[in-house]
PDB file of N, CA and C in Angstrom:
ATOM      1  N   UNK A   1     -16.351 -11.697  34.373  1.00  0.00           N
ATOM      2  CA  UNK A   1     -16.124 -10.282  34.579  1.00  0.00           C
ATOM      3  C   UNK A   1     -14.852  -9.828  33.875  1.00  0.00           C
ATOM      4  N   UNK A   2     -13.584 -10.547  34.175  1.00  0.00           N
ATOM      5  CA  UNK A   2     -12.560 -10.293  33.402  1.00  0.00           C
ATOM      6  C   UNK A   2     -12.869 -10.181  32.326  1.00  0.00           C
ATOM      7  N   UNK A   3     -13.390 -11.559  31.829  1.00  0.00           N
ATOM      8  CA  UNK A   3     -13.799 -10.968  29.749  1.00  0.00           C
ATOM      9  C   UNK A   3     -14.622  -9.420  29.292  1.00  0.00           C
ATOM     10  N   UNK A   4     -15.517  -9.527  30.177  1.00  0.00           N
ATOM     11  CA  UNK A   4     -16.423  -8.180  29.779  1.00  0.00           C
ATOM     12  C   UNK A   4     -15.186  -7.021  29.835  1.00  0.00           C
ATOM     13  N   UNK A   5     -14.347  -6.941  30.662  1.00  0.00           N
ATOM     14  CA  UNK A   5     -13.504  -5.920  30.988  1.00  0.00           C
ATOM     15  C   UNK A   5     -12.312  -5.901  30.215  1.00  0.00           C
ATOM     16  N   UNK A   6     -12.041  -7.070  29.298  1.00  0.00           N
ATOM     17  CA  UNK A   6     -11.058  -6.907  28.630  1.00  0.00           C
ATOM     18  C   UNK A   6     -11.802  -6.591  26.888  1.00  0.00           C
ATOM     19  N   UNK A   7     -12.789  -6.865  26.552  1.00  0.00           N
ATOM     20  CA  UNK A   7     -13.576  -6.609  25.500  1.00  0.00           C
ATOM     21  C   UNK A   7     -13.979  -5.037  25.246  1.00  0.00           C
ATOM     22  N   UNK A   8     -14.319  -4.648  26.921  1.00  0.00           N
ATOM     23  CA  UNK A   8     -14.325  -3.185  26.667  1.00  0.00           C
ATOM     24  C   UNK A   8     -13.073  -2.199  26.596  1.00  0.00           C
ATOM     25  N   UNK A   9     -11.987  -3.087  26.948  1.00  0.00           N
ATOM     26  CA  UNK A   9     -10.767  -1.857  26.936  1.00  0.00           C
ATOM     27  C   UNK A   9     -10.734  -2.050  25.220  1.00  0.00           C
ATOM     28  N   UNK A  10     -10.607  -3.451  24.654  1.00  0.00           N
ATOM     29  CA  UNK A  10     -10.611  -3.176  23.033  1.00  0.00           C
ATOM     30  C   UNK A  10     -11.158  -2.217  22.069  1.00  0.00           C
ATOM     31  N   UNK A  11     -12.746  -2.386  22.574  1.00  0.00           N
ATOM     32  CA  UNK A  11     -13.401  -1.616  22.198  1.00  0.00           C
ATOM     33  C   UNK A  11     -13.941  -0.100  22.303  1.00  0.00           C
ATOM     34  N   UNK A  12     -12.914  -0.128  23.567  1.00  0.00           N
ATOM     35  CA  UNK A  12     -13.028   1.928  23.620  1.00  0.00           C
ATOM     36  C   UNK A  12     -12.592   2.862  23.285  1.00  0.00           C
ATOM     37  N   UNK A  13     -11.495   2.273  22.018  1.00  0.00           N
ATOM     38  CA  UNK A  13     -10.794   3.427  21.194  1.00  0.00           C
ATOM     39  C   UNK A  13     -11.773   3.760  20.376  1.00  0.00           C
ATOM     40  N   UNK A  14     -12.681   2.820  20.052  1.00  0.00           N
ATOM     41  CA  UNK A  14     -13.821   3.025  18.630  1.00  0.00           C
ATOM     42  C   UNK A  14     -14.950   4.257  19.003  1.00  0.00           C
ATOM     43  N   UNK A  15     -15.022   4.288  20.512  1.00  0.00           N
ATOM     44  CA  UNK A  15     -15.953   5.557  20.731  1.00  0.00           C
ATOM     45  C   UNK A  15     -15.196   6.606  21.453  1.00  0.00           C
ATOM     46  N   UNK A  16     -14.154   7.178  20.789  1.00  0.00           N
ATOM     47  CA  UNK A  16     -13.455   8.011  20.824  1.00  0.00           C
ATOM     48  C   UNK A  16     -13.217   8.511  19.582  1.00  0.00           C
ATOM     49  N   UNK A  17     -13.440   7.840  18.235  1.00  0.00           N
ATOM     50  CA  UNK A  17     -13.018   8.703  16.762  1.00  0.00           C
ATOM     51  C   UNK A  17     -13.443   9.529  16.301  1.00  0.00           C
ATOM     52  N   UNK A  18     -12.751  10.376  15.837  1.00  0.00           N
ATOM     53  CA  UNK A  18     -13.605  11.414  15.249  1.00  0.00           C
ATOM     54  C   UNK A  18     -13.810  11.053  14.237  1.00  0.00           C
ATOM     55  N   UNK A  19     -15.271  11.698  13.593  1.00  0.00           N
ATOM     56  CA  UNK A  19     -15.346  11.929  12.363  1.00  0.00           C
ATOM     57  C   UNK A  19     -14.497  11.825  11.422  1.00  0.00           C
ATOM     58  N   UNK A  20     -14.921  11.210  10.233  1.00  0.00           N
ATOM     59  CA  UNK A  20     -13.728  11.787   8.818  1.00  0.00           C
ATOM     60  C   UNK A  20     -14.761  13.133   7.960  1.00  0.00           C
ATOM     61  N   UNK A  21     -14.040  13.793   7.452  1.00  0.00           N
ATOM     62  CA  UNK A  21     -14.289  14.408   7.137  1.00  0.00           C
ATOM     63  C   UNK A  21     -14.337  14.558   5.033  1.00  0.00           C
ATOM     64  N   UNK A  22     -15.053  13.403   4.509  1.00  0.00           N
ATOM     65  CA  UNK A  22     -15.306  13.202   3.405  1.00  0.00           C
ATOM     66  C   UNK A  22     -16.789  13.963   2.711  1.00  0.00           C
ATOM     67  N   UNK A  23     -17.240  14.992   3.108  1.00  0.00           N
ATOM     68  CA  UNK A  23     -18.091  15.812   2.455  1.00  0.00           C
ATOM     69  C   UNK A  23     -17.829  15.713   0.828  1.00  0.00           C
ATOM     70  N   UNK A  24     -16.900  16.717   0.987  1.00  0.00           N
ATOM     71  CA  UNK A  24     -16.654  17.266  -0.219  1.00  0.00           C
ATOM     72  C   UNK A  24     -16.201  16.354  -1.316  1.00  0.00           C
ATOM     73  N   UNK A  25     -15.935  15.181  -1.032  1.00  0.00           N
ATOM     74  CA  UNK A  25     -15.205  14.025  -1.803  1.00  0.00           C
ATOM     75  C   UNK A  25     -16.007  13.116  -2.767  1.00  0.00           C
ATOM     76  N   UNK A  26     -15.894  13.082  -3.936  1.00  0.00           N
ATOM     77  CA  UNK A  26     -17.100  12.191  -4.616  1.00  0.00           C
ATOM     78  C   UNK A  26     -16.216  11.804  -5.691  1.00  0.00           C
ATOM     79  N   UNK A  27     -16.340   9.867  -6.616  1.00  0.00           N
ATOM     80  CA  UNK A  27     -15.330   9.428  -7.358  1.00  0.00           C
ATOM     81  C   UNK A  27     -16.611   9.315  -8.132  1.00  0.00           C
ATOM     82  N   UNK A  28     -16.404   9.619  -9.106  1.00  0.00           N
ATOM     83  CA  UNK A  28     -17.396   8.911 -10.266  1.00  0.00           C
ATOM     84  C   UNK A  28     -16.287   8.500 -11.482  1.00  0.00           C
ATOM     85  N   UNK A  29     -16.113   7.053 -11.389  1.00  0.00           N
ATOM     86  CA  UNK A  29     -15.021   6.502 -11.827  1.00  0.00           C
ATOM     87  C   UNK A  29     -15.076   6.720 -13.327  1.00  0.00           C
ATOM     88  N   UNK A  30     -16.055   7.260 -14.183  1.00  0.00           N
ATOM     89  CA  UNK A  30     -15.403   6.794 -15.532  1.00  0.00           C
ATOM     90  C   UNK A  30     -15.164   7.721 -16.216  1.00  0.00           C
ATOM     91  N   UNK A  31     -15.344   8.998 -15.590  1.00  0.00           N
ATOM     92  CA  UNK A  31     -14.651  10.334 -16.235  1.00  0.00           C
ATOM     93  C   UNK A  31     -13.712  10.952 -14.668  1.00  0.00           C
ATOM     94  N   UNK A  32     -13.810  11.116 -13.576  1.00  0.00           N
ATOM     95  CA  UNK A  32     -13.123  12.092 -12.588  1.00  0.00           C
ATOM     96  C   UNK A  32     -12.486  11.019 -12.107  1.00  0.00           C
ATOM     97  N   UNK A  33     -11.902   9.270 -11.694  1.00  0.00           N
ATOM     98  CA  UNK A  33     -11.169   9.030 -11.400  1.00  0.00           C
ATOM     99  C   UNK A  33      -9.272   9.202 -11.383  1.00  0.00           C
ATOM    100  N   UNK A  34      -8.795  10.009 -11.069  1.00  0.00           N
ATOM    101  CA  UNK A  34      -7.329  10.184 -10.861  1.00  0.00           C
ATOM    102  C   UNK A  34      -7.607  11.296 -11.744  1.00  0.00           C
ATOM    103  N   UNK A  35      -8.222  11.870 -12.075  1.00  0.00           N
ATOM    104  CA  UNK A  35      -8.231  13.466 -12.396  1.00  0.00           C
ATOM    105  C   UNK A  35      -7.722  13.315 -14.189  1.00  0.00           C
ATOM    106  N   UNK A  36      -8.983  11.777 -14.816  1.00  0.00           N
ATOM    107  CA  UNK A  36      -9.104  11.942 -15.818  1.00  0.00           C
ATOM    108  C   UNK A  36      -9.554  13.243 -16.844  1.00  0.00           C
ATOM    109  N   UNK A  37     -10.533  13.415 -16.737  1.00  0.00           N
ATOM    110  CA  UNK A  37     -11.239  14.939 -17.334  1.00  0.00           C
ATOM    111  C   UNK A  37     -10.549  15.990 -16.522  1.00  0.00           C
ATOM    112  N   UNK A  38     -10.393  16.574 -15.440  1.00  0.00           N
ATOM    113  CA  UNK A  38     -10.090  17.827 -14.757  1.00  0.00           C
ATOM    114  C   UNK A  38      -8.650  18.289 -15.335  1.00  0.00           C
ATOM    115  N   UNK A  39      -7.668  17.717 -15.485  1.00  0.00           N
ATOM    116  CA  UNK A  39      -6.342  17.997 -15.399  1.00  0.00           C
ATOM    117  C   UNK A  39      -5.676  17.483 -16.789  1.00  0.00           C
ATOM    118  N   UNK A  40      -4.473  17.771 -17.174  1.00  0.00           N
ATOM    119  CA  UNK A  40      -3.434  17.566 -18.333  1.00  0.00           C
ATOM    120  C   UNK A  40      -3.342  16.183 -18.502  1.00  0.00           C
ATOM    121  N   UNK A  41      -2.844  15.800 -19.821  1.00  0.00           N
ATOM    122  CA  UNK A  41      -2.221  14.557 -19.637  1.00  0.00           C
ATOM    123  C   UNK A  41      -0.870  14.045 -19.016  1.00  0.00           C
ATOM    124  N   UNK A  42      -0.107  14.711 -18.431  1.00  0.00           N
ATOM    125  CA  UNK A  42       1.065  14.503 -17.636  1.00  0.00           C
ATOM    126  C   UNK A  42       0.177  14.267 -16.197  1.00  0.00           C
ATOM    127  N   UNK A  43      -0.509  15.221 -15.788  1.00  0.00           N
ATOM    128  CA  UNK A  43      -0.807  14.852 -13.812  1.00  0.00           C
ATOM    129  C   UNK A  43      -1.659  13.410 -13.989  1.00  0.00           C
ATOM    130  N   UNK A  44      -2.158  13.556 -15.552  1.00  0.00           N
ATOM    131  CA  UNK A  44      -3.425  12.147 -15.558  1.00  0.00           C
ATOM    132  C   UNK A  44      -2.242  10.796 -15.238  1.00  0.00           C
ATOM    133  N   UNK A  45      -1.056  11.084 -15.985  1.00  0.00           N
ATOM    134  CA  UNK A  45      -0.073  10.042 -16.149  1.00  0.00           C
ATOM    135  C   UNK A  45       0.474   9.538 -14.499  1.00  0.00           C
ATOM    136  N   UNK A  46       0.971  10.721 -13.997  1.00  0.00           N
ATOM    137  CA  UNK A  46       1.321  10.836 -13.101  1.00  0.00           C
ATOM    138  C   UNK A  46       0.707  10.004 -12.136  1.00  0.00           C
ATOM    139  N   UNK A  47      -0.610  10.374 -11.929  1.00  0.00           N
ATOM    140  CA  UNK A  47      -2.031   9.807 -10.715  1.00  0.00           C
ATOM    141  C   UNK A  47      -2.125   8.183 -11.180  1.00  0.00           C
ATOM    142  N   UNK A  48      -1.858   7.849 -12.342  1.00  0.00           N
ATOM    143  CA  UNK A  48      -1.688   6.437 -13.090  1.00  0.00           C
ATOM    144  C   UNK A  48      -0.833   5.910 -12.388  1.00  0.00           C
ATOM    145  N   UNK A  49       0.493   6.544 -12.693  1.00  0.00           N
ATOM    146  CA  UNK A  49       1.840   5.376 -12.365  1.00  0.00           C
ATOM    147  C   UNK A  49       1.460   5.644 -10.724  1.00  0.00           C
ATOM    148  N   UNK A  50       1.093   6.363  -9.853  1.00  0.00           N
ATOM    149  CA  UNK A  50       1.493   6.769  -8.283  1.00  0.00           C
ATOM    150  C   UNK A  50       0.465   5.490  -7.885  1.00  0.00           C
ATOM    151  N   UNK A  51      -0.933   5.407  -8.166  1.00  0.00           N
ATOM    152  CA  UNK A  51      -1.841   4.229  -8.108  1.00  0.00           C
ATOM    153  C   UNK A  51      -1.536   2.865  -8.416  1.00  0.00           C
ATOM    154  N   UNK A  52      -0.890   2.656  -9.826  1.00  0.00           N
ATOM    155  CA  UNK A  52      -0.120   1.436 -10.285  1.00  0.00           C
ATOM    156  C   UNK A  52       0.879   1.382  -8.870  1.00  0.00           C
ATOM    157  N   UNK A  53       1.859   2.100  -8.733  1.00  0.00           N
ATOM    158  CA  UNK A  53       2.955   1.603  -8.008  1.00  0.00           C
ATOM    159  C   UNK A  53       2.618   1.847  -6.314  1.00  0.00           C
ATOM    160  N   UNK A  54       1.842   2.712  -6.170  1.00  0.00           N
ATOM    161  CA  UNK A  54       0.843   2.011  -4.433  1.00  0.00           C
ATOM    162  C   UNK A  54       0.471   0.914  -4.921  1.00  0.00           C
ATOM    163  N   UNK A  55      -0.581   0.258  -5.581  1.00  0.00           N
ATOM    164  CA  UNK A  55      -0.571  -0.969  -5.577  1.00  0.00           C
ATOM    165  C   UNK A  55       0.316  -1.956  -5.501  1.00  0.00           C
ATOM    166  N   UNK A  56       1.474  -2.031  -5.965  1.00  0.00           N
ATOM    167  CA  UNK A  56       2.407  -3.017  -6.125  1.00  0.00           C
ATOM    168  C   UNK A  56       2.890  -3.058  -4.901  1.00  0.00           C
ATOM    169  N   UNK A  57       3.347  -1.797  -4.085  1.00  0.00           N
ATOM    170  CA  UNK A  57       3.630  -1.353  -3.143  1.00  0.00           C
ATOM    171  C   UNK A  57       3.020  -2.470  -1.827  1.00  0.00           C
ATOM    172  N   UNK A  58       1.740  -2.136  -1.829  1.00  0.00           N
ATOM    173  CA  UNK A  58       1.165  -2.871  -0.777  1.00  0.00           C
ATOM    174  C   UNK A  58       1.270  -4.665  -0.856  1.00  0.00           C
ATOM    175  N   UNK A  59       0.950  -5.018  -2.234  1.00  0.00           N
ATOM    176  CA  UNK A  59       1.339  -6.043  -2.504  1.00  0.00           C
ATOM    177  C   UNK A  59       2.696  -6.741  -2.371  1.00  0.00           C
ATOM    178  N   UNK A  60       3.310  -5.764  -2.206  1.00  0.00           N
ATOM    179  CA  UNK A  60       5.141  -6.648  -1.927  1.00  0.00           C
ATOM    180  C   UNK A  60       5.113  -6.354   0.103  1.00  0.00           C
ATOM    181  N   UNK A  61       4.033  -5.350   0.147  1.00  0.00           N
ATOM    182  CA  UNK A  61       4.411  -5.747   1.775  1.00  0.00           C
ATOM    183  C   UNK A  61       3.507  -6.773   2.449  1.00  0.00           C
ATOM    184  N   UNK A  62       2.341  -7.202   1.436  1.00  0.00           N
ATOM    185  CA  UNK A  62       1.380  -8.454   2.068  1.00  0.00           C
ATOM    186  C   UNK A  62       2.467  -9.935   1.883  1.00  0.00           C
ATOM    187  N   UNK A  63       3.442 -10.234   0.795  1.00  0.00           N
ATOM    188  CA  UNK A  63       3.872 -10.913   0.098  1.00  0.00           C
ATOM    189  C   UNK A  63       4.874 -11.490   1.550  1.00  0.00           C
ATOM    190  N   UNK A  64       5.983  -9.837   2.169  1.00  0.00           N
ATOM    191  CA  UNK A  64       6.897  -9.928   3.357  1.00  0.00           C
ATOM    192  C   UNK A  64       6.055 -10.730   4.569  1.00  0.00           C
ATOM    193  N   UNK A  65       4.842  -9.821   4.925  1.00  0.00           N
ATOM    194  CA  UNK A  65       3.685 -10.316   5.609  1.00  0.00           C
ATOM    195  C   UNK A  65       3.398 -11.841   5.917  1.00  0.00           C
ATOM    196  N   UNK A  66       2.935 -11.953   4.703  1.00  0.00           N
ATOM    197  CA  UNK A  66       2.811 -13.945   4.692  1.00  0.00           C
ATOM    198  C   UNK A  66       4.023 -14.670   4.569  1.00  0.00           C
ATOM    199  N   UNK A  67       4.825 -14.272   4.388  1.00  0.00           N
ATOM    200  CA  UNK A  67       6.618 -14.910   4.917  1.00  0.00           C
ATOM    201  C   UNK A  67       6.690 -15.036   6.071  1.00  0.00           C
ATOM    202  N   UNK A  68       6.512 -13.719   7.211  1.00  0.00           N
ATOM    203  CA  UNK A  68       6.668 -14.127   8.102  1.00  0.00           C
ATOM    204  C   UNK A  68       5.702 -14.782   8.744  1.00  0.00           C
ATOM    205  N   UNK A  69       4.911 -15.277   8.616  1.00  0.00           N
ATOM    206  CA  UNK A  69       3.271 -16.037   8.860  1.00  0.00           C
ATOM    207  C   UNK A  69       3.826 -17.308   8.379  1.00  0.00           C
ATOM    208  N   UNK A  70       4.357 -17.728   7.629  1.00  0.00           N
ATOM    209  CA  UNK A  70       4.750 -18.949   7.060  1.00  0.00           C
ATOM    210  C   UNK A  70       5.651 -19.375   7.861  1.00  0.00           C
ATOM    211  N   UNK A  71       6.700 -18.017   8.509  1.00  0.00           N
ATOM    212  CA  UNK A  71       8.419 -18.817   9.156  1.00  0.00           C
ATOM    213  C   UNK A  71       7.286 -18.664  10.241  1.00  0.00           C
ATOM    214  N   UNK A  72       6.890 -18.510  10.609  1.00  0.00           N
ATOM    215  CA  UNK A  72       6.054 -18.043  12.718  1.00  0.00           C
ATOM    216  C   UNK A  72       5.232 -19.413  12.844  1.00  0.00           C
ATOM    217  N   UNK A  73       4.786 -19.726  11.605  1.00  0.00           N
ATOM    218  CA  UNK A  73       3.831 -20.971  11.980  1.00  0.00           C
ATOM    219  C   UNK A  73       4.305 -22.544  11.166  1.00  0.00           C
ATOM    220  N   UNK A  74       5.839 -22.358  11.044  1.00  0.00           N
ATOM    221  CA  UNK A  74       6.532 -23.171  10.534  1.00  0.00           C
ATOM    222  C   UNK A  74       6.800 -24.721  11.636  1.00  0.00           C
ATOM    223  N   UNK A  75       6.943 -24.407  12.831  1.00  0.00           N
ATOM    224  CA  UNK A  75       7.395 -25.307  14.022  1.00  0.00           C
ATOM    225  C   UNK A  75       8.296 -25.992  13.902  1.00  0.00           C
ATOM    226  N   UNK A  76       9.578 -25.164  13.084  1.00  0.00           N
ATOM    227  CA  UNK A  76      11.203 -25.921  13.300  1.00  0.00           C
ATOM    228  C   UNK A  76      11.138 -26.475  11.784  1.00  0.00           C
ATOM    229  N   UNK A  77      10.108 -26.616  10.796  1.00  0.00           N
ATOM    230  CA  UNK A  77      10.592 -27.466   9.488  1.00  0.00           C
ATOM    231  C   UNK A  77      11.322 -26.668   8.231  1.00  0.00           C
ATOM    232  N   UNK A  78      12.386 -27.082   8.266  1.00  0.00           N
ATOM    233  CA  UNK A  78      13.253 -26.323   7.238  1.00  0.00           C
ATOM    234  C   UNK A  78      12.566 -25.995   6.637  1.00  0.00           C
ATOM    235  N   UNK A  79      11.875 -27.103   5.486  1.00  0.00           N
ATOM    236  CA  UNK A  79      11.366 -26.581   4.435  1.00  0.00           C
ATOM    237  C   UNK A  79      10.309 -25.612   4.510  1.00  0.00           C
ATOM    238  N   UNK A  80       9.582 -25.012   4.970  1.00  0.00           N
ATOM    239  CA  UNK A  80       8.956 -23.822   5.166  1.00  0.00           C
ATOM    240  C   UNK A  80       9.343 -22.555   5.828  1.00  0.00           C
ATOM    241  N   UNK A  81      10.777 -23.003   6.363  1.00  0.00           N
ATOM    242  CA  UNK A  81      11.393 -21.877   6.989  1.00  0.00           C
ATOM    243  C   UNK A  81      12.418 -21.499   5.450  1.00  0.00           C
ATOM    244  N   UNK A  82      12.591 -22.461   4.571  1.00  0.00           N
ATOM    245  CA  UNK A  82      13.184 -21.461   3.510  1.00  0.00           C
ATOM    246  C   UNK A  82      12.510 -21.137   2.655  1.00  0.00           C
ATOM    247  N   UNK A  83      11.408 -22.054   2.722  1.00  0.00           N
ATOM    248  CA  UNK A  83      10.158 -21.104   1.617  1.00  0.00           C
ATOM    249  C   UNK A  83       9.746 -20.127   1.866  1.00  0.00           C
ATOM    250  N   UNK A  84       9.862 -19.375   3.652  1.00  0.00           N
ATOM    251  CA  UNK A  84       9.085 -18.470   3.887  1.00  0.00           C
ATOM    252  C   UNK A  84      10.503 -17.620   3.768  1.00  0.00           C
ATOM    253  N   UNK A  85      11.813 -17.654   3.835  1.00  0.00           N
ATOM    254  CA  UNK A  85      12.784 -16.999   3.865  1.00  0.00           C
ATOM    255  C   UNK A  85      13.131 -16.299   2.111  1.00  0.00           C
ATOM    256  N   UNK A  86      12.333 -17.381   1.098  1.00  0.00           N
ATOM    257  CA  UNK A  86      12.713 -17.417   0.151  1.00  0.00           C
ATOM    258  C   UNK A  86      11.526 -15.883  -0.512  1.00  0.00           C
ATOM    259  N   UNK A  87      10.223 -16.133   0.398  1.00  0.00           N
ATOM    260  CA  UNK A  87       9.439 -15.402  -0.504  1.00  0.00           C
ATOM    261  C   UNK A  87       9.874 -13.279   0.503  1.00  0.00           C
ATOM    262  N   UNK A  88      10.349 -13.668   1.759  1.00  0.00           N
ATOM    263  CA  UNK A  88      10.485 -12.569   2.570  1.00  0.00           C
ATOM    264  C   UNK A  88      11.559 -11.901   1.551  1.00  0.00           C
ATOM    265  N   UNK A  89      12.518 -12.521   0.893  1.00  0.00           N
ATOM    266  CA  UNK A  89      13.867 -11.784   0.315  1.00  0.00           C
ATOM    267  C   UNK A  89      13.069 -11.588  -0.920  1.00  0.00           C
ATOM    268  N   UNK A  90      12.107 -12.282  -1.358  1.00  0.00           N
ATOM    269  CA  UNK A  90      11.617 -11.675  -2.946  1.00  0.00           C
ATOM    270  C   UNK A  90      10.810 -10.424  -2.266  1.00  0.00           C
ATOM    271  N   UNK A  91      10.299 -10.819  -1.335  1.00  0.00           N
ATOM    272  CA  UNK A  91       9.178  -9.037  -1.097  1.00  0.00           C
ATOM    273  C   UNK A  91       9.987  -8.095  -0.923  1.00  0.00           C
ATOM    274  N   UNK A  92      11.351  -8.232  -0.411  1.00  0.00           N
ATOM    275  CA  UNK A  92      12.214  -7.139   0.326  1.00  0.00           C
ATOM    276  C   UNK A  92      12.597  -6.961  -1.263  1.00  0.00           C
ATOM    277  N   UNK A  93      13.190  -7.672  -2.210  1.00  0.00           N
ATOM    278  CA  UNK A  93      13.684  -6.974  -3.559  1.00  0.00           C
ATOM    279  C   UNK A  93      12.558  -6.531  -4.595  1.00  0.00           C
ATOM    280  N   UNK A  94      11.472  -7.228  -3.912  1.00  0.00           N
ATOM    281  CA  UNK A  94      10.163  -6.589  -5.098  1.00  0.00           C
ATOM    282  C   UNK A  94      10.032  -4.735  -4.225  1.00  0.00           C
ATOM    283  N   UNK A  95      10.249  -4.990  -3.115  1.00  0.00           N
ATOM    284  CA  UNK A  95       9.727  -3.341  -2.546  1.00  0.00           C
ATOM    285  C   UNK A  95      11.005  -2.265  -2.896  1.00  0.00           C
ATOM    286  N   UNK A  96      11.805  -3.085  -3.231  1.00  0.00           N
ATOM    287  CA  UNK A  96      13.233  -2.002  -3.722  1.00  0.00           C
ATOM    288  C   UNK A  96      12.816  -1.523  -5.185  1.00  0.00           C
ATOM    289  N   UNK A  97      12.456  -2.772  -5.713  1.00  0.00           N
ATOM    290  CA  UNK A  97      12.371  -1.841  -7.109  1.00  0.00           C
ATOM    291  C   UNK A  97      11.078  -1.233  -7.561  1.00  0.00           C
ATOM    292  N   UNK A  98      10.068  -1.528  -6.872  1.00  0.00           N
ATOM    293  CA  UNK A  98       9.063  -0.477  -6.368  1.00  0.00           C
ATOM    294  C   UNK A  98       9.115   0.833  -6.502  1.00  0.00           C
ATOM    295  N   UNK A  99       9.881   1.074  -5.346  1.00  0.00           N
ATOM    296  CA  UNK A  99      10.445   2.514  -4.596  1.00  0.00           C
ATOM    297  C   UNK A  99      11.280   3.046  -5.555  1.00  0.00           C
ATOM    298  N   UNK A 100      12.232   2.158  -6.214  1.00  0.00           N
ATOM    299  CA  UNK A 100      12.875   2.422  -7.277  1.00  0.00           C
ATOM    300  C   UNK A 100      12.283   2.968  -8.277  1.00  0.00           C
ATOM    301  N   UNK A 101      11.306   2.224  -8.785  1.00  0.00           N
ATOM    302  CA  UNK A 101      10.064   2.931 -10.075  1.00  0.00           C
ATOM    303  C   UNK A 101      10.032   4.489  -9.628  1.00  0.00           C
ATOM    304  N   UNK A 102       9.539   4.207  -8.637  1.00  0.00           N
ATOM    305  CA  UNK A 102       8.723   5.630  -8.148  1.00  0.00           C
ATOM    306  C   UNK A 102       9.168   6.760  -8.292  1.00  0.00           C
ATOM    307  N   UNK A 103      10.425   6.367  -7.512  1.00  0.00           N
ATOM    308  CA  UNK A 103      11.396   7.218  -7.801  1.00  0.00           C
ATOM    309  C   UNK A 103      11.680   7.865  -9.144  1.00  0.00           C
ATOM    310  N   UNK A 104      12.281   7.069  -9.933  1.00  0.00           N
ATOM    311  CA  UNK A 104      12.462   7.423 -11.326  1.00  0.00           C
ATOM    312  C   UNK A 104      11.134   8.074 -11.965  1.00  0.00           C
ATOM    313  N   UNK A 105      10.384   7.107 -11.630  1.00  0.00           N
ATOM    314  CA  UNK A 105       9.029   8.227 -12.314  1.00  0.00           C
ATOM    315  C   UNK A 105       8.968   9.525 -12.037  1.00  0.00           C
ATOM    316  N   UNK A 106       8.847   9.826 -10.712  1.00  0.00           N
ATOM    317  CA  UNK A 106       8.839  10.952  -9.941  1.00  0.00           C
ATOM    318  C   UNK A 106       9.524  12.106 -10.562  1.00  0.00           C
ATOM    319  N   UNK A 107      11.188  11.704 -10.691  1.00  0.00           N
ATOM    320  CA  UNK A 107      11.819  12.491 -11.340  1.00  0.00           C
ATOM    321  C   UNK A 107      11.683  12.648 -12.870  1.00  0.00           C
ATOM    322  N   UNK A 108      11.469  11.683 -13.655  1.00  0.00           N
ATOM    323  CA  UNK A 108      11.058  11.889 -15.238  1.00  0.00           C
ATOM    324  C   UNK A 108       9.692  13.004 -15.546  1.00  0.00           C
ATOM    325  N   UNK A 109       8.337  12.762 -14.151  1.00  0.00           N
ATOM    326  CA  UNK A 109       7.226  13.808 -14.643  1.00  0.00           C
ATOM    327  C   UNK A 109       7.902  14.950 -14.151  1.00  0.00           C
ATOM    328  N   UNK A 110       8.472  15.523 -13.157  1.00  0.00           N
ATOM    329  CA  UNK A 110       8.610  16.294 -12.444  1.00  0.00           C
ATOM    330  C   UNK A 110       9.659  17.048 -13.596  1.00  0.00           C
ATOM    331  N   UNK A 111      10.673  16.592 -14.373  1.00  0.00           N
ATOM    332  CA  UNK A 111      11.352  17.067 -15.868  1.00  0.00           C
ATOM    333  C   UNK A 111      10.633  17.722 -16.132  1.00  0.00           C
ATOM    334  N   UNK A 112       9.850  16.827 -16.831  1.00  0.00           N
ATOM    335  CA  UNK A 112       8.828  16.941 -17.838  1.00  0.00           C
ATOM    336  C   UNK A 112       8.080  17.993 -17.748  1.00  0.00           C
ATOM    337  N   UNK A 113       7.449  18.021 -16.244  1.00  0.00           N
ATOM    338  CA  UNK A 113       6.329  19.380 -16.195  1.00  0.00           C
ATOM    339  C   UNK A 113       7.366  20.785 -16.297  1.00  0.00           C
ATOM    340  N   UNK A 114       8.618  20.498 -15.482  1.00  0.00           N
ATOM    341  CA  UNK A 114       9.563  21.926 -15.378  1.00  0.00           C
ATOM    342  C   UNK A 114      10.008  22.550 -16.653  1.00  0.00           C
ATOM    343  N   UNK A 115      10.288  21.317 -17.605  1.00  0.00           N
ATOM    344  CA  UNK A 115      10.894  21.856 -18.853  1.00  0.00           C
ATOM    345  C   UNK A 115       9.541  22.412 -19.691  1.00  0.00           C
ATOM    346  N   UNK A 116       8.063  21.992 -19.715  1.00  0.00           N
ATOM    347  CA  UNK A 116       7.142  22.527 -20.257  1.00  0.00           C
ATOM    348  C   UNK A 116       6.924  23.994 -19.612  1.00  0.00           C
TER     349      UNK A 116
END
């Protein structure tokens, strides 16, 4: 009885969601992805680097992720507590210069479109 009752508290946020609301939304990747055909070549650039650097993005926080998965399921052995220490400080400096990109990008299109 307990199990049934703890399976259903898990499962009762799922019949509570609403809808998404993706009607209007359609990718047909080899002309309208990131607003190839629709838009300039600056927003095309733009939708490029913002996609490139979400990607990297998520990837330096799976990278922190499995660090700490590595130190949590280490059980006291150095050597995996500095391998996992070693790859947590590369995700923390890969997500700086990330954010860093972005940044700079951000401000170079954002020039770019003002001075046009």
């Amino acid at each position: 009885m307990k199990k049934i009752l703890t399976r259903a508290l898990y499962l009762a946020p799922l019949f509570f969601v609403s809808r998404g609301h993706a009607q209007g939304v359609s990718i047909d990747f080899p002309t309208s992805f990131a607003g190839f055909s629709s838009q300039d070549l600056k927003t095309t650039i733009e939708n490029i680097i913002r996609i490139v650097l979400g990607f990297l993005g998520i990837l330096t926080v799976i990278i922190i992720l499995y660090g700490g998965f590595i130190w949590m399921t280490s059980f006291g052995e150095e050597d995996k507590i500095d391998q996992a220490k070693k790859l947590i400080s590369a995700g923390v400096v890969g997500l700086v210069v990330v954010l860093a990109a972005y940044a700079i990008s951000s401000f170079v299109i954002d020039s770019l479109v003002g001075a046009v």
